[in-house]
PDB file of N, CA and C in Angstrom:
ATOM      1  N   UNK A   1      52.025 -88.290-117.967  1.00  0.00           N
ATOM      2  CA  UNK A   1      50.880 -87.405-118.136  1.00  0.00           C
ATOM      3  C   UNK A   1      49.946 -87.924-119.220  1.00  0.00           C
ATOM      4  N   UNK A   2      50.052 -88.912-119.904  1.00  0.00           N
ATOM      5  CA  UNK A   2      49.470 -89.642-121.281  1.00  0.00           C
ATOM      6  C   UNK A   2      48.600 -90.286-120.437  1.00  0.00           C
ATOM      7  N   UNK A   3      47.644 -91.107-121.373  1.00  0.00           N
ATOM      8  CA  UNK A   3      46.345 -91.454-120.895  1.00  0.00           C
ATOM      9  C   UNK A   3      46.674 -92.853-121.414  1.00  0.00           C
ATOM     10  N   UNK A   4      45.814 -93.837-120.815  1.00  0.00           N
ATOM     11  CA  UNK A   4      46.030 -95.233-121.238  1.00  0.00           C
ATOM     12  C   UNK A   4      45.577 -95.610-122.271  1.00  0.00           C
ATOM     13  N   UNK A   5      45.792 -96.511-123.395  1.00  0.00           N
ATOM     14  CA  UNK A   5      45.334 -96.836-124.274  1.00  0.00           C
ATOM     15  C   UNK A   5      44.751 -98.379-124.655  1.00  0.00           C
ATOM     16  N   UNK A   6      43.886 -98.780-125.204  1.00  0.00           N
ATOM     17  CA  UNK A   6      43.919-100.505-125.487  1.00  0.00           C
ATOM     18  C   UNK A   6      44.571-100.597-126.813  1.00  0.00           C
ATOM     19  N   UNK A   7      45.172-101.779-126.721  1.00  0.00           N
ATOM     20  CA  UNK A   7      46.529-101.914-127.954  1.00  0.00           C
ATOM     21  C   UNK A   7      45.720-102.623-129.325  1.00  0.00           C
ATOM     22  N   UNK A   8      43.772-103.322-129.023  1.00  0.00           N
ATOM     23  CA  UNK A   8      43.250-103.842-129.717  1.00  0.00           C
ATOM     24  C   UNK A   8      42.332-102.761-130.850  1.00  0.00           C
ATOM     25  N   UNK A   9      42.766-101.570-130.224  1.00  0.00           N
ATOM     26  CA  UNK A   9      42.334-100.544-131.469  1.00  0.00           C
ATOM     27  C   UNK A   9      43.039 -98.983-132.056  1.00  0.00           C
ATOM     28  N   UNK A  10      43.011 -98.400-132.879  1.00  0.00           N
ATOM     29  CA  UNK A  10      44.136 -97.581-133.128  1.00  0.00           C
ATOM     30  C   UNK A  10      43.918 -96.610-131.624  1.00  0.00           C
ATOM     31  N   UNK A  11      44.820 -96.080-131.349  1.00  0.00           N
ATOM     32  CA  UNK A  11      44.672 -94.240-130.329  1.00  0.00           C
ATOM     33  C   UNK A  11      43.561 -93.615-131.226  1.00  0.00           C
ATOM     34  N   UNK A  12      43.818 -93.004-132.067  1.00  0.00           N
ATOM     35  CA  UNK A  12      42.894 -91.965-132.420  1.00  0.00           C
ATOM     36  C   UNK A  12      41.842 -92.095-132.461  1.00  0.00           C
ATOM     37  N   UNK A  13      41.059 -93.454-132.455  1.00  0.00           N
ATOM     38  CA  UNK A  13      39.495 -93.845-132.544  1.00  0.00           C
ATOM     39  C   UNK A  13      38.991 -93.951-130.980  1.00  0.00           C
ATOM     40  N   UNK A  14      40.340 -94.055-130.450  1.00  0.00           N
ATOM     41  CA  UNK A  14      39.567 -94.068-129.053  1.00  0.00           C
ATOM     42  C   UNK A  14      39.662 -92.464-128.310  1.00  0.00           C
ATOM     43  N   UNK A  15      40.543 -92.122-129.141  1.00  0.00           N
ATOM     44  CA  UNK A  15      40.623 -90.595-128.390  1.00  0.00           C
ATOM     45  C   UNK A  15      39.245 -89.874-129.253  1.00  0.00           C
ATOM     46  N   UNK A  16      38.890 -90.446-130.039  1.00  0.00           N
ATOM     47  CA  UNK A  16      37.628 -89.974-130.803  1.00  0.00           C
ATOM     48  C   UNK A  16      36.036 -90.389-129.882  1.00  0.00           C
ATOM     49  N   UNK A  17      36.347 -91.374-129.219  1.00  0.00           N
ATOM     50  CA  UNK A  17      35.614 -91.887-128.886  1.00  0.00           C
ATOM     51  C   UNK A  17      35.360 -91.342-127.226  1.00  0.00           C
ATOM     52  N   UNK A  18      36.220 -91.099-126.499  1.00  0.00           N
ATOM     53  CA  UNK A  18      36.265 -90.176-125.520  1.00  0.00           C
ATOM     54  C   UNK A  18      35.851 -89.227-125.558  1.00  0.00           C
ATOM     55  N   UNK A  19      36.338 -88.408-126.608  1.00  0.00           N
ATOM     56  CA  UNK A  19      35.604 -86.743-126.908  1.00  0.00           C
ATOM     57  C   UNK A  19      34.053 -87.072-127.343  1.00  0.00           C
ATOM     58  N   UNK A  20      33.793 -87.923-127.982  1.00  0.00           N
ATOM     59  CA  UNK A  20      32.068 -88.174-128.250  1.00  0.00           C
ATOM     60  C   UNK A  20      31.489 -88.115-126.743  1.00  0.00           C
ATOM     61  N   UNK A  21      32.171 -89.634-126.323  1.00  0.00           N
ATOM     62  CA  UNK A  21      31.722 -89.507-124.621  1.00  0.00           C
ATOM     63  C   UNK A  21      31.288 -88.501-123.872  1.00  0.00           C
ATOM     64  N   UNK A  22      32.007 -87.339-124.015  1.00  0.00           N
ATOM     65  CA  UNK A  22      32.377 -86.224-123.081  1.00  0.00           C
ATOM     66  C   UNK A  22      31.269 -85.495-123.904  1.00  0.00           C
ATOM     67  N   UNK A  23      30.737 -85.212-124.826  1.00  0.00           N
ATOM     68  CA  UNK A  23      29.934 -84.843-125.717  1.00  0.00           C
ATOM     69  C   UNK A  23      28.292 -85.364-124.707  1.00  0.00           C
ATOM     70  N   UNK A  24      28.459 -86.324-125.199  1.00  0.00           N
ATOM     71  CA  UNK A  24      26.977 -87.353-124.336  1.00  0.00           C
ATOM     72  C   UNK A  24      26.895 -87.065-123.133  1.00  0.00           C
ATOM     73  N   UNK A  25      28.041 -86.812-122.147  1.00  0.00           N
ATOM     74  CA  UNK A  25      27.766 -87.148-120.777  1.00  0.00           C
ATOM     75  C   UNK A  25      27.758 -85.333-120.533  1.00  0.00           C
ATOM     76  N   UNK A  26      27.790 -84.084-121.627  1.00  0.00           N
ATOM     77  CA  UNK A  26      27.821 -82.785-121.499  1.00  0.00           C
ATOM     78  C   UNK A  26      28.878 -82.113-120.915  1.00  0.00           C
ATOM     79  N   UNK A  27      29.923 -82.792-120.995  1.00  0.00           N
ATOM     80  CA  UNK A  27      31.496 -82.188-120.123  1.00  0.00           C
ATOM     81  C   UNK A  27      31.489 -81.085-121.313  1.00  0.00           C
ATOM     82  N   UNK A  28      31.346 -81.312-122.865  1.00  0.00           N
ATOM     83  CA  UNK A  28      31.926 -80.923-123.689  1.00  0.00           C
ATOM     84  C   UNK A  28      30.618 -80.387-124.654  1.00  0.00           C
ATOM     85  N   UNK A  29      29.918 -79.113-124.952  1.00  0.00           N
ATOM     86  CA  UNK A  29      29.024 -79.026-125.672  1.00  0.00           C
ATOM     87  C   UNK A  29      28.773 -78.431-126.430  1.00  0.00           C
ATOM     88  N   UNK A  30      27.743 -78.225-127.689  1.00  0.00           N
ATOM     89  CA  UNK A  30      27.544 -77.350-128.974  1.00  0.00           C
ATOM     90  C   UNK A  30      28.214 -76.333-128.745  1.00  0.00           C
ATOM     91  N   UNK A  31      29.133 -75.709-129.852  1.00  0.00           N
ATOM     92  CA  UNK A  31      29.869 -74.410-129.946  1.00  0.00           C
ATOM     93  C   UNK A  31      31.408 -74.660-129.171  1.00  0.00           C
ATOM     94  N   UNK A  32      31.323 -75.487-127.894  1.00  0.00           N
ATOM     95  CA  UNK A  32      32.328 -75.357-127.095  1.00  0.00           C
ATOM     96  C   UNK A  32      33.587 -75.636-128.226  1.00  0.00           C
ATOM     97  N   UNK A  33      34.707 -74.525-127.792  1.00  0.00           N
ATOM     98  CA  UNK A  33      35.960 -74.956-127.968  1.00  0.00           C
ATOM     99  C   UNK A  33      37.186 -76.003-127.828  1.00  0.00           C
ATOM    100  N   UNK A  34      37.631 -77.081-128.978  1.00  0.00           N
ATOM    101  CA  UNK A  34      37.874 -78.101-127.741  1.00  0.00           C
ATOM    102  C   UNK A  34      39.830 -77.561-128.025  1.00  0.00           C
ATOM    103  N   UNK A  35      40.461 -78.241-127.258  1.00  0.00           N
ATOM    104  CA  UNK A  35      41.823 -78.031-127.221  1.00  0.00           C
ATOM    105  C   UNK A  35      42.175 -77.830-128.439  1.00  0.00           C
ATOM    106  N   UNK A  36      43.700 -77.129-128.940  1.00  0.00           N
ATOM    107  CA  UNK A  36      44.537 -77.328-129.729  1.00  0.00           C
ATOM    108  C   UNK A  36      44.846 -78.278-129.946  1.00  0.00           C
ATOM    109  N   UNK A  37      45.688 -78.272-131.372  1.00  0.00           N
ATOM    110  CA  UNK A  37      45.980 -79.990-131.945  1.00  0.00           C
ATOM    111  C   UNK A  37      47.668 -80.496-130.595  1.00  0.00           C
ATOM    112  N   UNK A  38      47.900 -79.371-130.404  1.00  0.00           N
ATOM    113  CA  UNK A  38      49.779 -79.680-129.972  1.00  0.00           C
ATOM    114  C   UNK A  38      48.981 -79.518-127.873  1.00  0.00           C
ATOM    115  N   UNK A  39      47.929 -78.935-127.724  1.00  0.00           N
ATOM    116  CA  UNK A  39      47.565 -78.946-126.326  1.00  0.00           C
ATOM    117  C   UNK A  39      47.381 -80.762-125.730  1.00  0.00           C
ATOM    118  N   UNK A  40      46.086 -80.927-127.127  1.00  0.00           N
ATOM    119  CA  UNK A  40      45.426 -81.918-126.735  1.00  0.00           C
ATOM    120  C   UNK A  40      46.427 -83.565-126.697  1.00  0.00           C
ATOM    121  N   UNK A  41      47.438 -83.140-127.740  1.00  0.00           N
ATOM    122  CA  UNK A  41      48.801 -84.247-127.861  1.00  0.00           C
ATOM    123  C   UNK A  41      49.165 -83.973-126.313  1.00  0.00           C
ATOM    124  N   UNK A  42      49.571 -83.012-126.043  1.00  0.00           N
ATOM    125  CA  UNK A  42      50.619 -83.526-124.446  1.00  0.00           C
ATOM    126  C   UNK A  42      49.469 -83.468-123.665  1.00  0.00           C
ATOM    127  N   UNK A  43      48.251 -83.556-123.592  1.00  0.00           N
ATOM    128  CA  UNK A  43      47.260 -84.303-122.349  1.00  0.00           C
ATOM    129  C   UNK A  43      46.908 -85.697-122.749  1.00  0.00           C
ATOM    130  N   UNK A  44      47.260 -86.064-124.037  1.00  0.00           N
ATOM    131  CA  UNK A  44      47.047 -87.452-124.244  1.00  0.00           C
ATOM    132  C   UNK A  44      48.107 -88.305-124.252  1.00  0.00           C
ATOM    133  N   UNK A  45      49.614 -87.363-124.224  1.00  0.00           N
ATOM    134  CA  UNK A  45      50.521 -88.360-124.657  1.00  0.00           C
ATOM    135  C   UNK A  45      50.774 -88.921-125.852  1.00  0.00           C
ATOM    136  N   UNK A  46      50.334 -88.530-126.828  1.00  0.00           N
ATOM    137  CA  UNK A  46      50.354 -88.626-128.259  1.00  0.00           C
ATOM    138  C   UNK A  46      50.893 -87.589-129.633  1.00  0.00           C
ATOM    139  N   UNK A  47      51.231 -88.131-130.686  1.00  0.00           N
ATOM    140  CA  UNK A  47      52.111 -87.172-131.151  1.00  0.00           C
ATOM    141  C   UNK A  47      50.815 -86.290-131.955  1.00  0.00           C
ATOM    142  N   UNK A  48      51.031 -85.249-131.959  1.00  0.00           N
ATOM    143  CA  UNK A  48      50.421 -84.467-132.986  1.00  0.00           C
ATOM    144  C   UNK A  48      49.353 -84.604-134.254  1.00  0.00           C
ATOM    145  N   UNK A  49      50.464 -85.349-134.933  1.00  0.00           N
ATOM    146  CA  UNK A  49      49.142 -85.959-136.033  1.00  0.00           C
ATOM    147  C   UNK A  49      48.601 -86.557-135.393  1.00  0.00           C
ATOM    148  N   UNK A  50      48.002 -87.508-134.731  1.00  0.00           N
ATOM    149  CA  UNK A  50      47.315 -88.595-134.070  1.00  0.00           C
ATOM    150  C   UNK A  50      46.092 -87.131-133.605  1.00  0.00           C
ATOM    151  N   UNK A  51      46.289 -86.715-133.280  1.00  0.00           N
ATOM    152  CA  UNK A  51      44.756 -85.580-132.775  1.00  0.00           C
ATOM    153  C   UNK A  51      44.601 -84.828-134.157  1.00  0.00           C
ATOM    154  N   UNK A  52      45.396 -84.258-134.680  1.00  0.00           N
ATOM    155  CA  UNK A  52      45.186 -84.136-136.334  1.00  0.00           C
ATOM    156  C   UNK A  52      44.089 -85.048-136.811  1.00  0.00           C
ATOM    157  N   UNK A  53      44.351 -86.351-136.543  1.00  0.00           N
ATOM    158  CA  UNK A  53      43.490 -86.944-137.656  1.00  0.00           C
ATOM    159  C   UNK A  53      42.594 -87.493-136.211  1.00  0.00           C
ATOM    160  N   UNK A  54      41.576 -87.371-135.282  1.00  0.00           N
ATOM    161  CA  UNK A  54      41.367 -87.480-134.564  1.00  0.00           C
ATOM    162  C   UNK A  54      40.445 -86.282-134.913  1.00  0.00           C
ATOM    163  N   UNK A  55      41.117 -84.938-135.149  1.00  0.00           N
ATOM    164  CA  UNK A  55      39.611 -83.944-135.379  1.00  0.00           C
ATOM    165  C   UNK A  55      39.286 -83.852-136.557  1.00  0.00           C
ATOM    166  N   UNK A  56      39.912 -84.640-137.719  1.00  0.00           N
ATOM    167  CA  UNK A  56      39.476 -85.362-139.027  1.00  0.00           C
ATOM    168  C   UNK A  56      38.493 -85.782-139.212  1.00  0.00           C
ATOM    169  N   UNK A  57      38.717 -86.796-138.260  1.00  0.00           N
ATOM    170  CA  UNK A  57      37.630 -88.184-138.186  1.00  0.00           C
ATOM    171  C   UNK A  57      36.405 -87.166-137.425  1.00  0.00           C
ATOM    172  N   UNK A  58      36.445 -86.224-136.549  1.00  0.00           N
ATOM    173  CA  UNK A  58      35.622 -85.679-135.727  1.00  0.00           C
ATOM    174  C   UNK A  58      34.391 -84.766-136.630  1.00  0.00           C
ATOM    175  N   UNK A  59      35.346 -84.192-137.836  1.00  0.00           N
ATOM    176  CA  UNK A  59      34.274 -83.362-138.845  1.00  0.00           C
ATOM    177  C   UNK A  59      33.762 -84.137-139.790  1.00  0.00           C
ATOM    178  N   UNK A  60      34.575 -85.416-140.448  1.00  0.00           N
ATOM    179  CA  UNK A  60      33.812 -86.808-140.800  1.00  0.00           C
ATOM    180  C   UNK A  60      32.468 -87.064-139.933  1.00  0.00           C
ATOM    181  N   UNK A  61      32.269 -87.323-139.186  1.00  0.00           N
ATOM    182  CA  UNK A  61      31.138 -87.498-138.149  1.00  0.00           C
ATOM    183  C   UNK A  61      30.020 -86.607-137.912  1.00  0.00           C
ATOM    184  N   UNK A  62      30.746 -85.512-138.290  1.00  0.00           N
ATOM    185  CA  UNK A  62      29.698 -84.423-138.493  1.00  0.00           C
ATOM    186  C   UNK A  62      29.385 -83.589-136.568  1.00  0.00           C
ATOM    187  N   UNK A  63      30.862 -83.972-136.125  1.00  0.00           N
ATOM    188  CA  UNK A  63      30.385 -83.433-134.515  1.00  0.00           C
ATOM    189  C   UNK A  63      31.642 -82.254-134.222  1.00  0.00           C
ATOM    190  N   UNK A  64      32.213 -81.878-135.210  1.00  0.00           N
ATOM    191  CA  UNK A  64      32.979 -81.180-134.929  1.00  0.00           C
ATOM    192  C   UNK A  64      33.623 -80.194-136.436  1.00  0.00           C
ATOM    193  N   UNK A  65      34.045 -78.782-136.390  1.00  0.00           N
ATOM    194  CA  UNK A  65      33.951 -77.798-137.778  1.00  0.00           C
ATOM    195  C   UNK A  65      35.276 -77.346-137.062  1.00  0.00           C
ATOM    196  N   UNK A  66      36.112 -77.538-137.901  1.00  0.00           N
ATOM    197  CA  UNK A  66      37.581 -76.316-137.864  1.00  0.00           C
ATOM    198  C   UNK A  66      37.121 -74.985-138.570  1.00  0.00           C
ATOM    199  N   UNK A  67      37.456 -74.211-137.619  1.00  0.00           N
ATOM    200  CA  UNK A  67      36.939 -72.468-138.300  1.00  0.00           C
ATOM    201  C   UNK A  67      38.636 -71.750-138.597  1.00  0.00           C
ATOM    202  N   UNK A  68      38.643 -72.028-139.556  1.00  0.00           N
ATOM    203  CA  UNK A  68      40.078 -71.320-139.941  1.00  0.00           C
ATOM    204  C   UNK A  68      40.448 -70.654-138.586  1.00  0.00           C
ATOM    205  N   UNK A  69      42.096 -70.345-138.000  1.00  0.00           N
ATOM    206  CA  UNK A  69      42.596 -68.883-137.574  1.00  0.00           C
ATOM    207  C   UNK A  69      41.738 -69.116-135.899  1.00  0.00           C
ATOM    208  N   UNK A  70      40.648 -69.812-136.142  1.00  0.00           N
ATOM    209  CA  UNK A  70      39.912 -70.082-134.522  1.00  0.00           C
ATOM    210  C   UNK A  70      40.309 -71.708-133.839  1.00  0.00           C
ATOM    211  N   UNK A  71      40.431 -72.528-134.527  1.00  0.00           N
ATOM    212  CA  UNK A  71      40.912 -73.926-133.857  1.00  0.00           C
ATOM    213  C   UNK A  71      39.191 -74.617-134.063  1.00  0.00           C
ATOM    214  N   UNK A  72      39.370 -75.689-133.498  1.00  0.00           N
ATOM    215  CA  UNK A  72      38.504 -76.596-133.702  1.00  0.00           C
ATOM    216  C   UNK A  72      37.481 -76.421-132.623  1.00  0.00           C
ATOM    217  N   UNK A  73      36.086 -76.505-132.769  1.00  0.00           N
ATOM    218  CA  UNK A  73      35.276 -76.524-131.740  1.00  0.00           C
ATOM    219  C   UNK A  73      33.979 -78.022-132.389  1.00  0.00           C
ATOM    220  N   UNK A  74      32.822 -78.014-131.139  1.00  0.00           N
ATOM    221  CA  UNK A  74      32.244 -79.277-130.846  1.00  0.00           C
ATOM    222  C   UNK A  74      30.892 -78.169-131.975  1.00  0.00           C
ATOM    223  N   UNK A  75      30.214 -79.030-132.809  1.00  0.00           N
ATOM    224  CA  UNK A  75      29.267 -78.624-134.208  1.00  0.00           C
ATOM    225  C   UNK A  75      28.209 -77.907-132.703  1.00  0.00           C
ATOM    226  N   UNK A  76      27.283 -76.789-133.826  1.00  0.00           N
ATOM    227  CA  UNK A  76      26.326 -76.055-133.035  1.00  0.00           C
ATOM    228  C   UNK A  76      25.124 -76.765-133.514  1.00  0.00           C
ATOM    229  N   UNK A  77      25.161 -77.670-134.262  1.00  0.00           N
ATOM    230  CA  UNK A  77      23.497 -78.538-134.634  1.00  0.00           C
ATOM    231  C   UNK A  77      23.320 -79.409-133.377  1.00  0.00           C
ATOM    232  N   UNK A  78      22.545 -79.093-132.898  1.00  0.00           N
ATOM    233  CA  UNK A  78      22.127 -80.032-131.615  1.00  0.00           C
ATOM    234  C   UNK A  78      21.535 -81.001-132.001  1.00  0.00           C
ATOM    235  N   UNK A  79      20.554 -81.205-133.467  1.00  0.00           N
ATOM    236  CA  UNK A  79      20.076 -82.054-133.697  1.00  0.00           C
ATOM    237  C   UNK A  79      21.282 -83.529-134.005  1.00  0.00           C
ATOM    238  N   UNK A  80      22.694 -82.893-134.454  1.00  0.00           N
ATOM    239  CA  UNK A  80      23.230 -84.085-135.004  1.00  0.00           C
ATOM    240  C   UNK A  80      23.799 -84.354-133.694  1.00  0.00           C
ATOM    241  N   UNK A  81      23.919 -83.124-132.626  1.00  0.00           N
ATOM    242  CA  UNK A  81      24.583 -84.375-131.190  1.00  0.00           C
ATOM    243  C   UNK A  81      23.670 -85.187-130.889  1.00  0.00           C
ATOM    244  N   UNK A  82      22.097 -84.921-130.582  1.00  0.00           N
ATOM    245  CA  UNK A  82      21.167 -85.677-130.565  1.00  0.00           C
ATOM    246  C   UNK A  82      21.572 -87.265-130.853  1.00  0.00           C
ATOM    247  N   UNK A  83      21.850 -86.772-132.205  1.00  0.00           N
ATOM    248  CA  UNK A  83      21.390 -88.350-133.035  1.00  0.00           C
ATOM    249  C   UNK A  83      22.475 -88.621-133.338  1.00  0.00           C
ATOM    250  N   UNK A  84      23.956 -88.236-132.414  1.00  0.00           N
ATOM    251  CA  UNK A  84      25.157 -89.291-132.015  1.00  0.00           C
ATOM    252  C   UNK A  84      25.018 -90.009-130.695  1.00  0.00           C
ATOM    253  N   UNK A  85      24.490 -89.168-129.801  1.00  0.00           N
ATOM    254  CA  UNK A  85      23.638 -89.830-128.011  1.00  0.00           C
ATOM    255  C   UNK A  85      23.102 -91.314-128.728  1.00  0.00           C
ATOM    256  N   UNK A  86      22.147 -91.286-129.783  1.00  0.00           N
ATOM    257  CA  UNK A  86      21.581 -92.173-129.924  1.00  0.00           C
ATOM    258  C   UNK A  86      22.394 -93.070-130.437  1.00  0.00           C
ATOM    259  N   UNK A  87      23.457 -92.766-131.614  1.00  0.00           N
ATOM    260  CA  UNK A  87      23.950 -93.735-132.330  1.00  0.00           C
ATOM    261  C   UNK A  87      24.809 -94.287-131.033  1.00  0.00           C
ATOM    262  N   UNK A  88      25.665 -93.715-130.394  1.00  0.00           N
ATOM    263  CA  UNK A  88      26.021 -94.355-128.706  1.00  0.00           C
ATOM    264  C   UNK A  88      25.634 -95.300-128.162  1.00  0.00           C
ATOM    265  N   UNK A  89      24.169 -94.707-127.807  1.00  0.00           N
ATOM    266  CA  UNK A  89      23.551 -95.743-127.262  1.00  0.00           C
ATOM    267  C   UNK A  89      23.296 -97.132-128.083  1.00  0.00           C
ATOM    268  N   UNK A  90      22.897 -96.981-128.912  1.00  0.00           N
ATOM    269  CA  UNK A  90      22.612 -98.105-129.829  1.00  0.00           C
ATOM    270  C   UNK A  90      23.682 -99.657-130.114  1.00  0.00           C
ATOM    271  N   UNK A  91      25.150 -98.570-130.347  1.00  0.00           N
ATOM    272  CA  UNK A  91      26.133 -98.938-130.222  1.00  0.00           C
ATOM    273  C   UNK A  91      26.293-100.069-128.913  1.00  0.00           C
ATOM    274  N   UNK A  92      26.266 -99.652-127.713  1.00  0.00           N
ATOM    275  CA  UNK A  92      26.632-100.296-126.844  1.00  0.00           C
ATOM    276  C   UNK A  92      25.421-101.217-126.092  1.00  0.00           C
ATOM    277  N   UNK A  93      23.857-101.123-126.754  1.00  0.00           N
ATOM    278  CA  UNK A  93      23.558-102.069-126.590  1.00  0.00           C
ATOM    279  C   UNK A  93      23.506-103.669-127.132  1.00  0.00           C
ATOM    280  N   UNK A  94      23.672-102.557-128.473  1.00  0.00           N
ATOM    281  CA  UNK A  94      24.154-104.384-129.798  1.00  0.00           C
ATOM    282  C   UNK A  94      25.474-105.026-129.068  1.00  0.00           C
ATOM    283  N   UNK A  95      26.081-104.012-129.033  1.00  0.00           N
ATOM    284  CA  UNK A  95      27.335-104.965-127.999  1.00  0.00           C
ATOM    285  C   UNK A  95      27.349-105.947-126.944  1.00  0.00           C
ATOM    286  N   UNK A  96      26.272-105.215-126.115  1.00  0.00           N
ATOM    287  CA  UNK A  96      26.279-105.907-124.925  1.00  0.00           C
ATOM    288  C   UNK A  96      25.283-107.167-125.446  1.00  0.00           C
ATOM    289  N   UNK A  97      23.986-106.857-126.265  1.00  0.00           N
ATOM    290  CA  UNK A  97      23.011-107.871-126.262  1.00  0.00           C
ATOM    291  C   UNK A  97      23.894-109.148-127.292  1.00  0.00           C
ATOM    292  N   UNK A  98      24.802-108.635-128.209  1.00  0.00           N
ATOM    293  CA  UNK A  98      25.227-109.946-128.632  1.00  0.00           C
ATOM    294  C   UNK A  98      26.618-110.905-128.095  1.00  0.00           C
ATOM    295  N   UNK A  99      27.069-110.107-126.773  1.00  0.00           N
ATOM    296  CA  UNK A  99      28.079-110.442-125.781  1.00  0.00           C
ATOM    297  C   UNK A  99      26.928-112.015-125.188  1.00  0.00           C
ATOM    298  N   UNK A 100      25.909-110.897-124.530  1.00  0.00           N
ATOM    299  CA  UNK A 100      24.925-112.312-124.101  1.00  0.00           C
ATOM    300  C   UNK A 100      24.311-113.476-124.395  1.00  0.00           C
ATOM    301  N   UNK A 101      24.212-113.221-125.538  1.00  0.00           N
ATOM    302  CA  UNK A 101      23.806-113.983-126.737  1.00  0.00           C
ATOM    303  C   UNK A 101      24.858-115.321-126.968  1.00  0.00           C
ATOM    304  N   UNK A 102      25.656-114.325-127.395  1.00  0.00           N
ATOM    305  CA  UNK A 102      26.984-115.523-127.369  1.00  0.00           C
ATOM    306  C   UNK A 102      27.318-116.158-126.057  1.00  0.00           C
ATOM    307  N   UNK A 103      26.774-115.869-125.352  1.00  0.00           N
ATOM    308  CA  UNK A 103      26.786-116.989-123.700  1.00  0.00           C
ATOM    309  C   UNK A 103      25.856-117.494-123.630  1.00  0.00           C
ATOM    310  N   UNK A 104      24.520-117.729-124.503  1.00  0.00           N
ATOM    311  CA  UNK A 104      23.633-118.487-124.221  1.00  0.00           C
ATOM    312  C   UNK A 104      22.047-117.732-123.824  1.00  0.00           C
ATOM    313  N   UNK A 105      22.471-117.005-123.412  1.00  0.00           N
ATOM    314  CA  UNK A 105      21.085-116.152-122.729  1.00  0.00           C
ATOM    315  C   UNK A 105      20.362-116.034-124.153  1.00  0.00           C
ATOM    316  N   UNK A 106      18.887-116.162-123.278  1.00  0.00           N
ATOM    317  CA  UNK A 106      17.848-115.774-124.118  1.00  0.00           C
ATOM    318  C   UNK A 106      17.264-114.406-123.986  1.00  0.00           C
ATOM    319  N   UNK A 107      16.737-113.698-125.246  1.00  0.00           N
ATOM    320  CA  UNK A 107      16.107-112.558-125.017  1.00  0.00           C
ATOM    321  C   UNK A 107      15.675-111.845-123.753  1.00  0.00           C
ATOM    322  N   UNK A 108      14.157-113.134-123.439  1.00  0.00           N
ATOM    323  CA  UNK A 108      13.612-112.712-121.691  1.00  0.00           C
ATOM    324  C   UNK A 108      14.601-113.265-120.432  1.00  0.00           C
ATOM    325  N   UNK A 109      15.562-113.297-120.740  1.00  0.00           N
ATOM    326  CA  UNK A 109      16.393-113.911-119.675  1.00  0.00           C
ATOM    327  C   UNK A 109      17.867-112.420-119.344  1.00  0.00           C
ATOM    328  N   UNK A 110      17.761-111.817-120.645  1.00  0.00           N
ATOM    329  CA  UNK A 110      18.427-110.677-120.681  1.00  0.00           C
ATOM    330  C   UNK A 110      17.768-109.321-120.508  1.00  0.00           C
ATOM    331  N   UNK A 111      16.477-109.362-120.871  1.00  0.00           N
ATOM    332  CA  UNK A 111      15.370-108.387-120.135  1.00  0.00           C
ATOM    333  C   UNK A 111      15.218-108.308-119.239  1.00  0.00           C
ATOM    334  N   UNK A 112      15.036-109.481-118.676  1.00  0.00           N
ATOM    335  CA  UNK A 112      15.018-110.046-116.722  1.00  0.00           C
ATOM    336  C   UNK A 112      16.357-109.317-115.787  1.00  0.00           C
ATOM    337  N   UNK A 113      17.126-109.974-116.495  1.00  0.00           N
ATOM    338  CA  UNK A 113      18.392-109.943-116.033  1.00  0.00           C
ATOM    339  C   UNK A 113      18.791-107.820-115.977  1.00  0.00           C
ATOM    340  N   UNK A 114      18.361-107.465-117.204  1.00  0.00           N
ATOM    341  CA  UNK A 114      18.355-106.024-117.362  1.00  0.00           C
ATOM    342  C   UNK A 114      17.596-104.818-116.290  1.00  0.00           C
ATOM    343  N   UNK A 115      16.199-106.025-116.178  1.00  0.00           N
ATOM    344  CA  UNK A 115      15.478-105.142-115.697  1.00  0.00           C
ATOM    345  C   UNK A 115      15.761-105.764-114.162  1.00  0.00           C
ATOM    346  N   UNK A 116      16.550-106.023-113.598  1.00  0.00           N
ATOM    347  CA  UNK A 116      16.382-106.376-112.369  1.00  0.00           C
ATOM    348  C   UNK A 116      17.778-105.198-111.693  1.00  0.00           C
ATOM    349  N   UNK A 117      19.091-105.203-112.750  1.00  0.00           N
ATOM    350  CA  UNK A 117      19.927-104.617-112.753  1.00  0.00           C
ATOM    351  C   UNK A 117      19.440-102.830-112.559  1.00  0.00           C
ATOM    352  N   UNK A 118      18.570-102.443-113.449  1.00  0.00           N
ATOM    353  CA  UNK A 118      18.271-100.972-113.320  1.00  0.00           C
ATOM    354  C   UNK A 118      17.642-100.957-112.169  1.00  0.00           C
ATOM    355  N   UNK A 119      16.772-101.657-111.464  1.00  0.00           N
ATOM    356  CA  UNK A 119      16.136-101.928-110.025  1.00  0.00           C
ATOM    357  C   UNK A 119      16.826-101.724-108.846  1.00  0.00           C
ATOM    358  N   UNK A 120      18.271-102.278-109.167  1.00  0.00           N
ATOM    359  CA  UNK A 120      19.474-101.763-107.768  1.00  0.00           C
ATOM    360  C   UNK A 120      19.786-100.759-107.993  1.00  0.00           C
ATOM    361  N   UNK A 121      19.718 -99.983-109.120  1.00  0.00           N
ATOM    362  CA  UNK A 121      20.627 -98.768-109.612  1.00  0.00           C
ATOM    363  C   UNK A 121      20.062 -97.560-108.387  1.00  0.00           C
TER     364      UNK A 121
END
């Protein structure tokens, strides 16, 4: 019933990184309630602390507030989900543009290449 993991980064950053996801793509939104710490362990397959510090890292970030006696829910500032969408995005284009980079491609050759890709979409 556990979820897969990559072994090149801790669980909890990626289970952090999922719940952002789910955040961006609106599965999961301002105010919403997200699981318990002992729920969200047996849908991930993970022990306890590991989502412990998972909704740690989540109020670090500023996308998520433990309300005493209520459990953890997703922050009601829309402005800061806003401007995690963005930090997201941003994220995964430096990735990709310096993936290409490091193969050689040039700028207009990755614009090209970009803009020809959104064209089939």
């Amino acid at each position: 019933m556990g979820q897969e993991f990559n072994t090149n980064q801790p669980i909890y950053l990626q289970i952090v990184q999922r719940l952002c996801r789910q955040i961006i793509r609106g599965e999961l939104g301002a105010g919403d309630k997200l699981p318990s710490v002992r729920e969200l362990a047996v849908q991930m397959g993970v022990n306890p602390n590991t989502v412990q510090r998972v909704y740690s890292e989540m109020e670090k970030l500023g996308v998520a507030e433990t309300r005493r006696g209520l459990g953890t829910f997703i922050t009601e500032r829309e402005e800061r989900l806003r401007q995690l969408r963005d930090e997201l995005m941003t994220e995964q284009i430096n990735g990709f543009v310096d993936d290409m980079k490091e193969m050689g491609f040039t700028a207009p050759e990755i614009i090209d290449g970009v803009r020809k890709n959104l064209e089939n979409v």
